[in-house]
C-alpha atoms as a PDB file:
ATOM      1  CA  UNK A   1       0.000   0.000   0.000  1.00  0.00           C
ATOM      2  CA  UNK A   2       1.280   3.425  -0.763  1.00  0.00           C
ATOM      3  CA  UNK A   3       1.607   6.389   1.532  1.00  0.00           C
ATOM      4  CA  UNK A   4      -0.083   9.911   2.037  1.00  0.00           C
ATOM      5  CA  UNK A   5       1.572  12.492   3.272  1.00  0.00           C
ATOM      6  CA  UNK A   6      -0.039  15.511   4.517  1.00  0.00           C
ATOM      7  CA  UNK A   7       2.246  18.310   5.241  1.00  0.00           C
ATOM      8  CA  UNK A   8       0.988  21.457   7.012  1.00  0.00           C
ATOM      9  CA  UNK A   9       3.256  24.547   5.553  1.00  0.00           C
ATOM     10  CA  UNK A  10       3.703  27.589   7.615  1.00  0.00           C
ATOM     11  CA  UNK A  11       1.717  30.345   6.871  1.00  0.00           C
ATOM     12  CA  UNK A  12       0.650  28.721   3.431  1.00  0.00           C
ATOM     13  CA  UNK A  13      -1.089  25.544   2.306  1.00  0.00           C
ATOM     14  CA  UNK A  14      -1.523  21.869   3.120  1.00  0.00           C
ATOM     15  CA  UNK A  15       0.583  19.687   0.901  1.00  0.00           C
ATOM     16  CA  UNK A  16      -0.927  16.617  -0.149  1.00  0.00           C
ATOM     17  CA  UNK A  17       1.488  13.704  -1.457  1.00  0.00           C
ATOM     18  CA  UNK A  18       1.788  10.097  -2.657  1.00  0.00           C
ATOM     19  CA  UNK A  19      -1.216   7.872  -3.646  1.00  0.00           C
ATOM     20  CA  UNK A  20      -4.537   9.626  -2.852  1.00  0.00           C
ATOM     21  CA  UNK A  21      -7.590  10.844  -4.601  1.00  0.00           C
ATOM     22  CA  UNK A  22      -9.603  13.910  -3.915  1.00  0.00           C
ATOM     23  CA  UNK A  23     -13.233  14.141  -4.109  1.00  0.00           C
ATOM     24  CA  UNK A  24     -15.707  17.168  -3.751  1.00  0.00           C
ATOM     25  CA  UNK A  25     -18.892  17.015  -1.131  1.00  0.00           C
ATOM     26  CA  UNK A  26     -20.846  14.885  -3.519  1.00  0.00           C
ATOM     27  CA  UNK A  27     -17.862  12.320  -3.920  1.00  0.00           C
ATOM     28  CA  UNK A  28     -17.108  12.873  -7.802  1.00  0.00           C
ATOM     29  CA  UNK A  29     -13.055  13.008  -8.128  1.00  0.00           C
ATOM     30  CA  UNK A  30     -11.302  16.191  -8.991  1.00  0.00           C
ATOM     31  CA  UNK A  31      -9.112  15.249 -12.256  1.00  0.00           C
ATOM     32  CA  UNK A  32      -5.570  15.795 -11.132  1.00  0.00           C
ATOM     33  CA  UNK A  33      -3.759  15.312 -13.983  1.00  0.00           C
ATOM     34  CA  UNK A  34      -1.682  12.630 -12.973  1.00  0.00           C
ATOM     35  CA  UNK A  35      -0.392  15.246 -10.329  1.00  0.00           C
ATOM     36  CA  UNK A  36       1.489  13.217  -7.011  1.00  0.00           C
ATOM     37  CA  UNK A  37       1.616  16.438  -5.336  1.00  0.00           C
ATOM     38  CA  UNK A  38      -1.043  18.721  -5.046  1.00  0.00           C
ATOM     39  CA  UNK A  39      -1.623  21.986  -2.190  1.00  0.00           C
ATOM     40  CA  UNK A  40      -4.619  22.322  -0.423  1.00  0.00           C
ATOM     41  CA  UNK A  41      -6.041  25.964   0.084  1.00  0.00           C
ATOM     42  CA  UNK A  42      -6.193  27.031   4.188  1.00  0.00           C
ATOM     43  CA  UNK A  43      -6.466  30.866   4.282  1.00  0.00           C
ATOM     44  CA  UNK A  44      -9.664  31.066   1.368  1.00  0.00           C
ATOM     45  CA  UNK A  45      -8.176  33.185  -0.595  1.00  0.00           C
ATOM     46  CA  UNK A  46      -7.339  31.443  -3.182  1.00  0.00           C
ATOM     47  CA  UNK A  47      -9.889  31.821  -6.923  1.00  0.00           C
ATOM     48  CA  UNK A  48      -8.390  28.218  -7.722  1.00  0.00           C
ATOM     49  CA  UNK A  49     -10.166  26.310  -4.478  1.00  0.00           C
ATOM     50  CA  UNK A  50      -9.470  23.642  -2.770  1.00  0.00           C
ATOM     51  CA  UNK A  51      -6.366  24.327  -4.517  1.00  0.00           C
ATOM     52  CA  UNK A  52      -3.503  26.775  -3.348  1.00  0.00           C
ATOM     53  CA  UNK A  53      -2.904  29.399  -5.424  1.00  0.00           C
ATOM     54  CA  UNK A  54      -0.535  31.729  -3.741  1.00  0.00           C
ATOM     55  CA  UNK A  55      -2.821  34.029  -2.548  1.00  0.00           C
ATOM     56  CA  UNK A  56      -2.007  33.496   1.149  1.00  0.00           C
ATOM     57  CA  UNK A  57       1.180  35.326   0.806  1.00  0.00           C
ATOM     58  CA  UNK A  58       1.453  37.868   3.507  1.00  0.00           C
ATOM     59  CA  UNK A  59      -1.939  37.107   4.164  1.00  0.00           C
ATOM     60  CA  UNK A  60      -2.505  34.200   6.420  1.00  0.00           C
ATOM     61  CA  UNK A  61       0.109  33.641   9.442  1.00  0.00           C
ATOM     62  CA  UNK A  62       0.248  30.307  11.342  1.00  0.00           C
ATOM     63  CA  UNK A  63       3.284  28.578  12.565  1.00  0.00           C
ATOM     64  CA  UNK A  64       3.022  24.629  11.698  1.00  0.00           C
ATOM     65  CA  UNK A  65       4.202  23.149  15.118  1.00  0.00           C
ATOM     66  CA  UNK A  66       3.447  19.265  15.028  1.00  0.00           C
ATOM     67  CA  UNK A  67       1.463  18.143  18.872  1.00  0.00           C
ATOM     68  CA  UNK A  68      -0.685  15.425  20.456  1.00  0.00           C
ATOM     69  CA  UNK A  69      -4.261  15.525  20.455  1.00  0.00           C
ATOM     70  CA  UNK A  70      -6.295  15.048  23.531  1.00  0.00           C
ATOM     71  CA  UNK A  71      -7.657  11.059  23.559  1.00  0.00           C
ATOM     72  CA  UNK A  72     -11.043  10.983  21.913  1.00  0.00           C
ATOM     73  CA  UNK A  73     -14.053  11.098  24.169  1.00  0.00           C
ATOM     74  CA  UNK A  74     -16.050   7.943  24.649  1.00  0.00           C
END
């Protein structure tokens, strides 16, 4: 089985890599173009959405620091 890889950048995107596939809401694949590698839109700025387009530059701030989530609640 392949791996994802989901990295979250520093004030810019998440980075999608590896073996996925990405849907929209009603589950009908976006066509990627044989793409590997692909950046996810976080700040909404972008006119390309879900995907990154640049846009966040020097508008969206957030410092990717990796830490453990709380257990679930039962």
């Amino acid at each position: 089985m392949a791996t994802t890889k989901l990295t979250v950048l520093s004030n810019g995107s998440l980075r999608v890599e590896g073996d996925f596939e990405l849907v929209d809401a009603q589950g009908q694949p976006y066509g990627l173009a044989g793409r590997e590698r692909i950046s996810i839109c976080r700040c909404g700025l972008s006119k390309n959405k879900p995907f990154c387009d640049g846009s966040h530059k020097g508008h969206f701030e957030h410092n990717a620091e990796a830490f453990d989530l709380p257990a679930p609640k039962v």
